[in-house]
N, C-alpha and C. Protein backbone atom coordinates (compact mmCIF):
# COMPACT_ATOMS: atom_id res chain seq x y z
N UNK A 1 -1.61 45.33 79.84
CA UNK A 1 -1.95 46.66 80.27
C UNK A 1 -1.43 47.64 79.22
N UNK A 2 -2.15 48.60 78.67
CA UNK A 2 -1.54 49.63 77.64
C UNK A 2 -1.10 50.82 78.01
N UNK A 3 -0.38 51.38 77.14
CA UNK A 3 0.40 52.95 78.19
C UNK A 3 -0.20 53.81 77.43
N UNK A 4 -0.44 54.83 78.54
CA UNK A 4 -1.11 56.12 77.99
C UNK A 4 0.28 57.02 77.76
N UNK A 5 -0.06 57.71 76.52
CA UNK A 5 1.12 58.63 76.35
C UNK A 5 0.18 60.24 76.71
N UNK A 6 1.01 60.97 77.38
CA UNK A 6 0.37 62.26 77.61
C UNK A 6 0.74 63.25 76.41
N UNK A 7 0.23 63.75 75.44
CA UNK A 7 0.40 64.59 74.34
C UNK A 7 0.94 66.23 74.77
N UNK A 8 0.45 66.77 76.18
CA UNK A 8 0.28 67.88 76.60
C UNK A 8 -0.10 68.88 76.00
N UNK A 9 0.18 69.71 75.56
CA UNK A 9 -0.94 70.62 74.76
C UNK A 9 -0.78 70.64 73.02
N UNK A 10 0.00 69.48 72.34
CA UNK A 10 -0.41 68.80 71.01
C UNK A 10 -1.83 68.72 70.81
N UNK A 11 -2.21 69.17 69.63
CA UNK A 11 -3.62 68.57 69.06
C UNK A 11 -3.11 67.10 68.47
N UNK A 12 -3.57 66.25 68.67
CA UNK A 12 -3.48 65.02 67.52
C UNK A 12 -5.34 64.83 67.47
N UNK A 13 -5.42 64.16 65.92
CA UNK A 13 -6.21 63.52 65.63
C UNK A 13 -7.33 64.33 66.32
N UNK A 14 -7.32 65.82 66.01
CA UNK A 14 -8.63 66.44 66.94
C UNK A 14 -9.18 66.48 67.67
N UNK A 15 -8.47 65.85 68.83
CA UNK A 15 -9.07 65.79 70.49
C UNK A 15 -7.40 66.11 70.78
N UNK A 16 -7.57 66.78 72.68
CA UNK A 16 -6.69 67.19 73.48
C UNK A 16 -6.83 66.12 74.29
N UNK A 17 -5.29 65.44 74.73
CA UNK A 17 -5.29 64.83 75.79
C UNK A 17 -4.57 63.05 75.76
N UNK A 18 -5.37 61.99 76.17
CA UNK A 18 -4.26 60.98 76.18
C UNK A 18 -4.28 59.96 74.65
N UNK A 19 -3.31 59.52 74.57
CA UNK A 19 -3.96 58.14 73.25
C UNK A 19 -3.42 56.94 73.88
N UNK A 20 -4.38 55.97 73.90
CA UNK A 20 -3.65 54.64 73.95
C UNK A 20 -2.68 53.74 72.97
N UNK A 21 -1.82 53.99 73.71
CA UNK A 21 -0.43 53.49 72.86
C UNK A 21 -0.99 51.41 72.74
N UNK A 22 -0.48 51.14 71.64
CA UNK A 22 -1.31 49.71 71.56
C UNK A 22 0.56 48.91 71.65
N UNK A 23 0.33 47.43 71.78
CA UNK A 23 1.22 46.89 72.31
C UNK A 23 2.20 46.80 70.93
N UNK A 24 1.88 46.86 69.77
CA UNK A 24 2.68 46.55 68.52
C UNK A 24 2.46 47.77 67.86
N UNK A 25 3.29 48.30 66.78
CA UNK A 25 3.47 49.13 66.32
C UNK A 25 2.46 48.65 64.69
N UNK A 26 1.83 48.99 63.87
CA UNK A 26 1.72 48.21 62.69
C UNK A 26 1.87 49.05 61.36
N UNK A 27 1.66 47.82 60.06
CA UNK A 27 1.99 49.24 58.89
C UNK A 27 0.70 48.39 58.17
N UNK A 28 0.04 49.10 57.20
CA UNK A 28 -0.56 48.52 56.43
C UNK A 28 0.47 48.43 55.10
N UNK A 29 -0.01 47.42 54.20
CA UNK A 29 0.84 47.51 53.08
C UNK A 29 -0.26 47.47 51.70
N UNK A 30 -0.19 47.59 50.61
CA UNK A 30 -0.85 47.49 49.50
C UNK A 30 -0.23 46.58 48.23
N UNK A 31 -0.92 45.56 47.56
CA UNK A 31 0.28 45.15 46.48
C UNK A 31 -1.12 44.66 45.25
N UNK A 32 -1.21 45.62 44.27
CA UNK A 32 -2.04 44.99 43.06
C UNK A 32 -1.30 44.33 42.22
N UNK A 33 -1.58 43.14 42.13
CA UNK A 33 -0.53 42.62 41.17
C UNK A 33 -1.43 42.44 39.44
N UNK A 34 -0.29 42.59 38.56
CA UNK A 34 -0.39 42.56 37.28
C UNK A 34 -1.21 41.10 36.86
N UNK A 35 -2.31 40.77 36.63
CA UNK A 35 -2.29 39.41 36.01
C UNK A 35 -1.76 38.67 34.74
N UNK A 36 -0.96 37.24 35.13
CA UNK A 36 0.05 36.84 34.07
C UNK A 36 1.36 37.56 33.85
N UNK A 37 1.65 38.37 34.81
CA UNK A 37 2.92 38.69 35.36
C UNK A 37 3.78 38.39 36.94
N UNK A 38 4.79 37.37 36.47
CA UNK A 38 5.07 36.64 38.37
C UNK A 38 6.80 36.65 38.22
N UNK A 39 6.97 37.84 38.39
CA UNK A 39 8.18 37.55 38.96
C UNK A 39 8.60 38.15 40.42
N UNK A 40 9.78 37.38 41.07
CA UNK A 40 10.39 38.23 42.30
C UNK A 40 10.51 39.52 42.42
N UNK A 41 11.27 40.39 41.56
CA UNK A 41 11.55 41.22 41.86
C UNK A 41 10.21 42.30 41.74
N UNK A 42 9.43 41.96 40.70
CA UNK A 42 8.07 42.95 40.68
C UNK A 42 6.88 42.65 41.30
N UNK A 43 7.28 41.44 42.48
CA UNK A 43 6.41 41.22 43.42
C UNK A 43 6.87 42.40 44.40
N UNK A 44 8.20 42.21 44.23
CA UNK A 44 8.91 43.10 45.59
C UNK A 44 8.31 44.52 45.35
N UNK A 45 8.68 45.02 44.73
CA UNK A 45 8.56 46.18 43.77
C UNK A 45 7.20 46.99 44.79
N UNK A 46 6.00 45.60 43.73
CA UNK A 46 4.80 45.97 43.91
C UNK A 46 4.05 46.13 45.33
N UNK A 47 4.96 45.87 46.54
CA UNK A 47 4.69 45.68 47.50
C UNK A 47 4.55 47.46 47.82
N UNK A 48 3.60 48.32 48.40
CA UNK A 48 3.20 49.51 48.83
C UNK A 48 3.17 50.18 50.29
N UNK A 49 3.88 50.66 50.91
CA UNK A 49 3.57 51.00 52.66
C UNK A 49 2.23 52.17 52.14
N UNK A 50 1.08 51.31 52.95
CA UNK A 50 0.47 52.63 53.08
C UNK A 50 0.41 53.79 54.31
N UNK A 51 0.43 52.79 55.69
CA UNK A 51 0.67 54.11 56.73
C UNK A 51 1.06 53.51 57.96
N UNK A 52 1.31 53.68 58.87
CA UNK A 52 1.85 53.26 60.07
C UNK A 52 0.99 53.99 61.40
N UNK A 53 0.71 53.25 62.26
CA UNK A 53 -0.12 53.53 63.40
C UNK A 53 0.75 52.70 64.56
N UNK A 54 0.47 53.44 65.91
CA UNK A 54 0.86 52.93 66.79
C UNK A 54 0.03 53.44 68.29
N UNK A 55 -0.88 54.04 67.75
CA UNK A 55 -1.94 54.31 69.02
C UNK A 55 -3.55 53.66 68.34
N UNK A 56 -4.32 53.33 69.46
CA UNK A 56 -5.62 52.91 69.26
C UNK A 56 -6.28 53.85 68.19
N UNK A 57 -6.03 55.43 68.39
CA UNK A 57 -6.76 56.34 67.70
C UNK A 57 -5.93 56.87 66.32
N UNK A 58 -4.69 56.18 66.23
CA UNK A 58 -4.13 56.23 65.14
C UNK A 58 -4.24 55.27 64.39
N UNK A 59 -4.77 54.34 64.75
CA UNK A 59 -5.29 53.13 64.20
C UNK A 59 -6.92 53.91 63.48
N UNK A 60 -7.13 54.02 64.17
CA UNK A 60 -8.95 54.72 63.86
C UNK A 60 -9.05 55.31 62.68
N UNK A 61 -8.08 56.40 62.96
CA UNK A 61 -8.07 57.52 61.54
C UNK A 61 -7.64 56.64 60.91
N UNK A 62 -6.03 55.78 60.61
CA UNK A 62 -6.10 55.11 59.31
C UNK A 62 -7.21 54.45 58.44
N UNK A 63 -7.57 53.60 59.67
CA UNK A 63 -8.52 52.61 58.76
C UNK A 63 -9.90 53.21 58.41
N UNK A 64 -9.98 54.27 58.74
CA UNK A 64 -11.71 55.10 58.94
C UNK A 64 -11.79 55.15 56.99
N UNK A 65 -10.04 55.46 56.70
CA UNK A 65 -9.68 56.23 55.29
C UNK A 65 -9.27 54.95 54.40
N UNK A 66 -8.99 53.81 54.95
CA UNK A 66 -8.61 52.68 54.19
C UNK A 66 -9.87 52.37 52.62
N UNK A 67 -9.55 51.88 51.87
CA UNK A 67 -10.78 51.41 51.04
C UNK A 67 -11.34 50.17 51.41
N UNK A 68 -12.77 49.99 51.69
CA UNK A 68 -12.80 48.48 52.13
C UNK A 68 -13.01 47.23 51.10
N UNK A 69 -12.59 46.67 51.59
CA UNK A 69 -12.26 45.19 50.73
C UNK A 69 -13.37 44.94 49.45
N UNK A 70 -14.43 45.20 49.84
CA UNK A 70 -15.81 44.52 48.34
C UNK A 70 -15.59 45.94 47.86
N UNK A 71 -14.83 46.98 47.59
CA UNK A 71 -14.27 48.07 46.74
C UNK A 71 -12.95 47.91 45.85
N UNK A 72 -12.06 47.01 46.38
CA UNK A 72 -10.68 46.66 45.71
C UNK A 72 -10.50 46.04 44.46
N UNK A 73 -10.31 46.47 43.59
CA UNK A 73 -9.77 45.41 42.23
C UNK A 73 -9.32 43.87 42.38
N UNK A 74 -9.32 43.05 41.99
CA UNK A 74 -8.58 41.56 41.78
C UNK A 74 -8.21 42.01 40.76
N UNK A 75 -6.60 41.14 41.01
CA UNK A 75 -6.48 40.97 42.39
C UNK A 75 -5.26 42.03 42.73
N UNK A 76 -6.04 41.93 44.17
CA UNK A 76 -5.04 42.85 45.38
C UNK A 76 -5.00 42.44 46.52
N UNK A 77 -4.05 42.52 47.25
CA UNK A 77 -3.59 42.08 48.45
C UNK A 77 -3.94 43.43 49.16
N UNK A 78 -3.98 43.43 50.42
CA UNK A 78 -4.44 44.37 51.60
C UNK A 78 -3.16 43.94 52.50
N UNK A 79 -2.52 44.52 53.31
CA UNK A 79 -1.67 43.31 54.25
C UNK A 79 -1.41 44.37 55.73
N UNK A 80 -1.85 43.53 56.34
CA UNK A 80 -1.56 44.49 58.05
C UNK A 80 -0.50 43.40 58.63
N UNK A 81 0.77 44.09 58.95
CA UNK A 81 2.10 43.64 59.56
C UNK A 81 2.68 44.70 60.97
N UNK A 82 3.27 43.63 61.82
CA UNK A 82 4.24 44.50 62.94
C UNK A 82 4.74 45.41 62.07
N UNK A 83 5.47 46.26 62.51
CA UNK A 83 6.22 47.31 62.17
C UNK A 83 7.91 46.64 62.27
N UNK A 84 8.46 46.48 60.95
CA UNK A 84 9.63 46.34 60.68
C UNK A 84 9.70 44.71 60.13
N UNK A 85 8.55 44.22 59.80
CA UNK A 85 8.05 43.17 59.11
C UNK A 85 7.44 43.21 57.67
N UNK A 86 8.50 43.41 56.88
CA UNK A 86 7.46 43.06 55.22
C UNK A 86 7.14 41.92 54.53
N UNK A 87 5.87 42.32 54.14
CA UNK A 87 4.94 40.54 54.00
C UNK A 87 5.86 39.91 52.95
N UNK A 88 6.88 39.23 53.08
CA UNK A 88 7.48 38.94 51.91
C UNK A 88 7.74 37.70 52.71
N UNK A 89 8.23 36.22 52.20
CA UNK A 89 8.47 35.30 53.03
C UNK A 89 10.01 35.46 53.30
N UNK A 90 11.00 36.30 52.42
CA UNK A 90 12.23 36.43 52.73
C UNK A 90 12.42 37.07 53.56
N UNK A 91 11.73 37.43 53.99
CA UNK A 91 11.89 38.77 55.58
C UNK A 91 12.11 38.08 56.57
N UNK A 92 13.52 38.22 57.34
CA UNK A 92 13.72 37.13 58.11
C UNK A 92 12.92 36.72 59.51
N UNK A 93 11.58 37.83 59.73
CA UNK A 93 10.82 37.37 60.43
C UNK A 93 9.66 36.24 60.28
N UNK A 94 9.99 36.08 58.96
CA UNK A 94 8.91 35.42 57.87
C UNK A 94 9.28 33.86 57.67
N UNK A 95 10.44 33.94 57.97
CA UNK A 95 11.23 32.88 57.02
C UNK A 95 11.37 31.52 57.65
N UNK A 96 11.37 31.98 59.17
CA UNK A 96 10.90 30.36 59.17
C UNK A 96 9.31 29.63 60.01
N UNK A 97 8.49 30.50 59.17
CA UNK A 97 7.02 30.75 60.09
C UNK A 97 5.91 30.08 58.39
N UNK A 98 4.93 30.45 58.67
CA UNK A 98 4.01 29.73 58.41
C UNK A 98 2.81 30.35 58.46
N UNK A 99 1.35 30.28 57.90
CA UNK A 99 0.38 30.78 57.92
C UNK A 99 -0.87 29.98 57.84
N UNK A 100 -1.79 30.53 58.27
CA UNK A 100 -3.12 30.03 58.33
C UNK A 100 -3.63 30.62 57.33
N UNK A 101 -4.20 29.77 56.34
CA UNK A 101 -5.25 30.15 55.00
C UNK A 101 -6.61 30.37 55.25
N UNK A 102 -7.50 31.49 55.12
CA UNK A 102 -9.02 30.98 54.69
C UNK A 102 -9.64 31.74 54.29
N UNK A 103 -10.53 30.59 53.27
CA UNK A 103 -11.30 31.33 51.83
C UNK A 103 -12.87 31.73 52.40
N UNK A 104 -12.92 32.84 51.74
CA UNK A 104 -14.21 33.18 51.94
C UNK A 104 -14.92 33.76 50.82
N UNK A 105 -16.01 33.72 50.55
CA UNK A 105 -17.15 33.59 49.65
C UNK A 105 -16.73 35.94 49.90
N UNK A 106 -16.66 36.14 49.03
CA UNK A 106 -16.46 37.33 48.68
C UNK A 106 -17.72 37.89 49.30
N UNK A 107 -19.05 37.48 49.27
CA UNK A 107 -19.91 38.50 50.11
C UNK A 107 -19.87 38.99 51.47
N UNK A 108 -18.57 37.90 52.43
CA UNK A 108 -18.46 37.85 53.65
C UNK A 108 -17.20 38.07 54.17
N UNK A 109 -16.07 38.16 53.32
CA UNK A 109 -14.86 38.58 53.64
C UNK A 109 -14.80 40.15 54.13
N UNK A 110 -15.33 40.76 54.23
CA UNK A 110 -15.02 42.39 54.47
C UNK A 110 -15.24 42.16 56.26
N UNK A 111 -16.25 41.46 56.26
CA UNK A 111 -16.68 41.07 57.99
C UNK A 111 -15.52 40.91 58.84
N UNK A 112 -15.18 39.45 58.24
CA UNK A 112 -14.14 38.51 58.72
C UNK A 112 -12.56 39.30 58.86
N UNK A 113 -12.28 39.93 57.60
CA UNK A 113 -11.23 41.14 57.41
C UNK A 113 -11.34 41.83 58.71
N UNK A 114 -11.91 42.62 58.85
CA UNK A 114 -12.56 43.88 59.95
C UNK A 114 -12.30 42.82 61.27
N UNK A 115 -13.07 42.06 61.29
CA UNK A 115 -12.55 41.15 63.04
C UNK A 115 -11.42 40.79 63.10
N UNK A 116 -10.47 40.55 62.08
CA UNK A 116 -9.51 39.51 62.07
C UNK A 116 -8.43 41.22 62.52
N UNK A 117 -8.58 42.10 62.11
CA UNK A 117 -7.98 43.03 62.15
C UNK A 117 -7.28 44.01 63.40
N UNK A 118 -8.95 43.84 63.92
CA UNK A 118 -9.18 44.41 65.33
C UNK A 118 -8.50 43.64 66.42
N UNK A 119 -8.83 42.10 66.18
CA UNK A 119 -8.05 40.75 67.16
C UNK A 119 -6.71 41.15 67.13
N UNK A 120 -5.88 41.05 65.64
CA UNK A 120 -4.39 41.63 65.94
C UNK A 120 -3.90 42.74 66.38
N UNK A 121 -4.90 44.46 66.24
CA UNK A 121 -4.79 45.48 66.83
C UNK A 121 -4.70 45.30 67.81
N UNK A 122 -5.54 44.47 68.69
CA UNK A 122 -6.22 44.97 70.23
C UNK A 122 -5.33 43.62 70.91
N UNK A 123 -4.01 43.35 70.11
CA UNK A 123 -3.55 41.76 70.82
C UNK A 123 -4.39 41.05 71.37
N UNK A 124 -5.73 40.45 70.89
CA UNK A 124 -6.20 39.55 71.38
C UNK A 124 -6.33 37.91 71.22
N UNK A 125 -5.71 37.63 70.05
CA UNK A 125 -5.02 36.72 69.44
C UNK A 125 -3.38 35.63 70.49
N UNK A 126 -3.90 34.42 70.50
CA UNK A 126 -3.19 33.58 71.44
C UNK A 126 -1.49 33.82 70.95
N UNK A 127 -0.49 33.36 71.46
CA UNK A 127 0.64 33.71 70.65
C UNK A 127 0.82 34.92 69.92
N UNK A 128 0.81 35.83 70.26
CA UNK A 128 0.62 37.07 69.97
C UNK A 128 1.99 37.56 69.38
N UNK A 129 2.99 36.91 69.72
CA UNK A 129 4.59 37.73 69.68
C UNK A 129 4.98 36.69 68.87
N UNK A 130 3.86 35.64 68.00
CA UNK A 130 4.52 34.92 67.13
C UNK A 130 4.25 34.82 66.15
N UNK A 131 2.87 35.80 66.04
CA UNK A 131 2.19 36.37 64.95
C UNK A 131 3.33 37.20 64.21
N UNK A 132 3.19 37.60 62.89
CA UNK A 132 3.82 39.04 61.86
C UNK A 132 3.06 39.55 61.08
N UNK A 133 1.63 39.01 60.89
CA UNK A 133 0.94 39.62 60.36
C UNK A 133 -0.25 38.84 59.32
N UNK A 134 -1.45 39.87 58.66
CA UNK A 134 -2.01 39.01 58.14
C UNK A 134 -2.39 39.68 56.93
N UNK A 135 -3.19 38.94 55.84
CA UNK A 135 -3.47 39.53 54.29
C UNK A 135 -4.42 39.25 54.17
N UNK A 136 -5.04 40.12 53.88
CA UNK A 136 -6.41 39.83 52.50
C UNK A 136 -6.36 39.97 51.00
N UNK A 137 -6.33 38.85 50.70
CA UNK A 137 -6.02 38.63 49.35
C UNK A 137 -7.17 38.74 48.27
N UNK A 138 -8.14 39.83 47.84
CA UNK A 138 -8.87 39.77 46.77
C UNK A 138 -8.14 39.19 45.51
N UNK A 139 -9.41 38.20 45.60
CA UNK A 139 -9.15 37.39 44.18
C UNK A 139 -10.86 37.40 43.23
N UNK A 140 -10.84 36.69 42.18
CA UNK A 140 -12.06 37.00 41.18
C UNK A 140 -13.27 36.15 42.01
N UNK A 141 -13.39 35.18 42.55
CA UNK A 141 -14.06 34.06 42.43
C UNK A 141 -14.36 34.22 43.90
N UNK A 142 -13.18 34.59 44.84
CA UNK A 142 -13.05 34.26 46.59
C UNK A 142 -12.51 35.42 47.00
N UNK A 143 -11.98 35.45 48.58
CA UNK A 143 -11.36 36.42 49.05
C UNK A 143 -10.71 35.45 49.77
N UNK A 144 -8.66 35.50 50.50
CA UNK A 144 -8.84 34.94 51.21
C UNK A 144 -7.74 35.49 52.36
N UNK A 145 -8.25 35.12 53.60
CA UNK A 145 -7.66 35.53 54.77
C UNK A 145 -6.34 34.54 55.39
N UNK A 146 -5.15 34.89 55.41
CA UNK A 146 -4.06 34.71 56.35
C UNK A 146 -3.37 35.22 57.31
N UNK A 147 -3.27 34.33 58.25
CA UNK A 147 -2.30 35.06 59.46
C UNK A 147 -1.53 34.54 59.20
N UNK A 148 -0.20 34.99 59.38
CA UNK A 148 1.22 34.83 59.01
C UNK A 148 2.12 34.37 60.28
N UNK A 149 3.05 33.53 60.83
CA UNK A 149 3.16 33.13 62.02
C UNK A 149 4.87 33.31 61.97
N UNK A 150 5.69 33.59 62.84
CA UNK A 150 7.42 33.74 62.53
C UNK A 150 8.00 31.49 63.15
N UNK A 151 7.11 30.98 63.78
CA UNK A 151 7.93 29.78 64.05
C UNK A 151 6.77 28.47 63.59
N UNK A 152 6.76 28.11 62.19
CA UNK A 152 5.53 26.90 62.63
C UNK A 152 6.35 25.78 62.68
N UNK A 153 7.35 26.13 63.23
CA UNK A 153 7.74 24.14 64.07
C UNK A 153 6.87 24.41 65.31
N UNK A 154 6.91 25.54 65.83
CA UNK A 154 6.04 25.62 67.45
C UNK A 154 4.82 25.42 67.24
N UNK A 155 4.79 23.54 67.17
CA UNK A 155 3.26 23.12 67.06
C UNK A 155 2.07 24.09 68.45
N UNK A 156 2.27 24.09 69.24
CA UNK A 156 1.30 24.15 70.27
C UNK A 156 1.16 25.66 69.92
N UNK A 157 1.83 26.76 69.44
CA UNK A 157 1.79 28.20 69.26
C UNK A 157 0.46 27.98 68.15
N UNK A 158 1.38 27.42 66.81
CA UNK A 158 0.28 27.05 65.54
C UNK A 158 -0.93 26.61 65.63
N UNK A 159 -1.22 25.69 66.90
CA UNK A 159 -2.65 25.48 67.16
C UNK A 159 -2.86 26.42 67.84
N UNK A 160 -3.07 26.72 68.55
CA UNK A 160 -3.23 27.73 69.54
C UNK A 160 -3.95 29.40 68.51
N UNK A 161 -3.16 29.22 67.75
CA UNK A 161 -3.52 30.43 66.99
C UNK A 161 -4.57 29.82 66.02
N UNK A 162 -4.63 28.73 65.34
CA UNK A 162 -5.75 28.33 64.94
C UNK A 162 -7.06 28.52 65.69
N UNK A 163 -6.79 27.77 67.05
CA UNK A 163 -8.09 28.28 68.18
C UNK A 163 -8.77 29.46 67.99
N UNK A 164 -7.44 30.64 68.45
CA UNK A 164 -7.97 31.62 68.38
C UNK A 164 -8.43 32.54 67.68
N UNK A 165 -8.12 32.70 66.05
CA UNK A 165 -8.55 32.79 64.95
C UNK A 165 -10.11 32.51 64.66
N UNK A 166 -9.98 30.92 65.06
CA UNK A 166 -11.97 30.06 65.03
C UNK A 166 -12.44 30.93 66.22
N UNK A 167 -12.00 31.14 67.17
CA UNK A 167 -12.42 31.93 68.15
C UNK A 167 -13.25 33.36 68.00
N UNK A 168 -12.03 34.81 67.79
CA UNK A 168 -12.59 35.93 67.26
C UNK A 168 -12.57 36.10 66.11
N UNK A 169 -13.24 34.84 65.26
CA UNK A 169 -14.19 35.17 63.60
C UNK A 169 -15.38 34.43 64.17
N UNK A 170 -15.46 34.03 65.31
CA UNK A 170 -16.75 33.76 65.21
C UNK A 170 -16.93 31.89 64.08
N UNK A 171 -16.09 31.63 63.67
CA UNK A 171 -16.52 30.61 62.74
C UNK A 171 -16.88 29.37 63.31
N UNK A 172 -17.57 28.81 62.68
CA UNK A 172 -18.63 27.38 62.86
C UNK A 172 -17.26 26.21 63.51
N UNK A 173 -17.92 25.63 64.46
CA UNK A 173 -17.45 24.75 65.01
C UNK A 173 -17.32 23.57 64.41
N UNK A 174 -17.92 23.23 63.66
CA UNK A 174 -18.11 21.78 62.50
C UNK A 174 -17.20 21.81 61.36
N UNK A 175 -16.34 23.13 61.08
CA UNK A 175 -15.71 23.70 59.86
C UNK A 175 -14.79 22.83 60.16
N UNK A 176 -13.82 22.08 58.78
CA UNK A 176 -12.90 21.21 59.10
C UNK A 176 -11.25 22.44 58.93
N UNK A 177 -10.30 21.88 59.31
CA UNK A 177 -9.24 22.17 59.99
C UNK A 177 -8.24 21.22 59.35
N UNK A 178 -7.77 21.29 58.43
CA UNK A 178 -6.73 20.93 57.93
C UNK A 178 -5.51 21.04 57.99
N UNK A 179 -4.75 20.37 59.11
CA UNK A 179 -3.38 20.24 59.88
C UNK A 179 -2.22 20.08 59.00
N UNK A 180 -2.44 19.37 58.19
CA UNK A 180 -1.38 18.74 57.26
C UNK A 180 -0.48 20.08 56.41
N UNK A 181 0.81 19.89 56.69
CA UNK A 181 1.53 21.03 56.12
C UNK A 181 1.52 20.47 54.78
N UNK A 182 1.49 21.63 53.99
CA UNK A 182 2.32 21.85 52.21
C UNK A 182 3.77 22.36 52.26
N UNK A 183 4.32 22.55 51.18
CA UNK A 183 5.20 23.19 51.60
C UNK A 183 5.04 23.85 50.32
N UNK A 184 5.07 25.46 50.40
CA UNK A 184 4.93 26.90 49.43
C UNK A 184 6.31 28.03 49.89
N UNK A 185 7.07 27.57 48.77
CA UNK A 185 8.44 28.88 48.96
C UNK A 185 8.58 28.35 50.10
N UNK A 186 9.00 27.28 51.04
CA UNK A 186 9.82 26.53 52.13
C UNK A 186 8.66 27.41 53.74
N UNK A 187 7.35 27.34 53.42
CA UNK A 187 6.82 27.70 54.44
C UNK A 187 5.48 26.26 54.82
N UNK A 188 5.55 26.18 55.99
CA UNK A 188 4.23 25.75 56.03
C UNK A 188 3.19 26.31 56.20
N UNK A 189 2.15 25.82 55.50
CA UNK A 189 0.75 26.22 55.37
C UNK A 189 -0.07 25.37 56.09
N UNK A 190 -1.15 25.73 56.17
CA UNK A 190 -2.37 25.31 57.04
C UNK A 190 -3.34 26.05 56.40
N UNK A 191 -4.85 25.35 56.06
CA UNK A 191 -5.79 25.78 55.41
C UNK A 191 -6.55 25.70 55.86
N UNK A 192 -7.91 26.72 55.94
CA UNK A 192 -9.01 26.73 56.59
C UNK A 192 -10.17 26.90 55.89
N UNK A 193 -10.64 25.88 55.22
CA UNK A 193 -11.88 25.99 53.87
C UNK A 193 -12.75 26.58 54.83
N UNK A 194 -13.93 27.54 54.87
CA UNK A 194 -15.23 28.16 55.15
C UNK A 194 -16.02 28.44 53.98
N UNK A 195 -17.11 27.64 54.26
CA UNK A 195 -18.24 27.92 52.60
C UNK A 195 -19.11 28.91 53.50
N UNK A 196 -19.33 29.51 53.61
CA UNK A 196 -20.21 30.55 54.60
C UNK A 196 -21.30 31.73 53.58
């Protein structure tokens, strides 16, 4: 159930009256990285807050103004996180969690972006409080989408969010699902190839 906050006679966002307060607070973040330049600290560096929302209609205006994804340079990261979560894996909400990978054919990532977005806005996503967030990663060749998870020993959470992921993207039921962890900077991964 979401709470209405009463503004009382505040203008926000050019209407009088209520906003729906959404269940998580979020920030977008920005990070272009240098190509053939990789270090820690100018990853950190390069990491950008762009704005923070915490109502449905503060959500609206941000993203109305965001640039969309088949506009961004490669490569650049896009990254929508809780609030007080930075996409970094050292963030100790990060640190002992895990993510879901998937590549998409650059003509179709802006779609998938946009749903995947709205699912974590509108908490509609399974495990919801075990989510921290997710990235779009423009690259030259692909684009690719992760949700970011705070516990992947919690097998049944990790599937579960796989479900629901294949769920609101809409993706093909025949698409294979690759369970098997890697291990990247002490996280597990999970990959989700889509040729679409």
């Amino acid at each position: 159930m979401r709470q209405r906050v009463d503004l009382g006679p505040k203008l926000c966002g050019g209407i009088w009256g209520l906003m729906m307060v959404l269940q998580h607070k979020f920030v977008f973040w920005y990070t272009r990285r240098t190509p053939g330049i990789r270090t820690q600290t100018s990853y950190e560096d390069n990491i950008k807050k762009i704005v923070e929302f915490s109502t449905v209609e503060g959500f609206w205006v941000c993203y109305c103004h965001l640039a969309r994804s088949s506009s961004l340079p490669s490569p650049t990261d896009l990254h929508l996180f809780k609030e007080g979560i930075r996409p970094l894996w050292e963030d100790s909400a990060n640190s002992n969690g895990g993510k879901w990978i998937i590549r998409f054919k650059k003509v179709v990532s802006g779609r998938f972006w946009e749903d995947l977005v709205l699912a974590l806005v509108g908490d509609q996503l399974d495990y919801g409080d075990n989510i921290c967030g997710a990235v779009l990663s423009i690259r030259f060749n692909e684009d690719i989408l992760s949700v970011w998870n705070r516990n992947a020993s919690d097998h049944q959470a990790v599937m579960a969010l796989r479900d629901s992921i294949k769920r609101h993207l809409k993706l093909p039921t025949a698409m294979l699902w690759n369970t098997s962890p890697t291990m990247l900077l002490c996280v597990t991964t999970h990959r989700i190839e889509i040729h679409c």
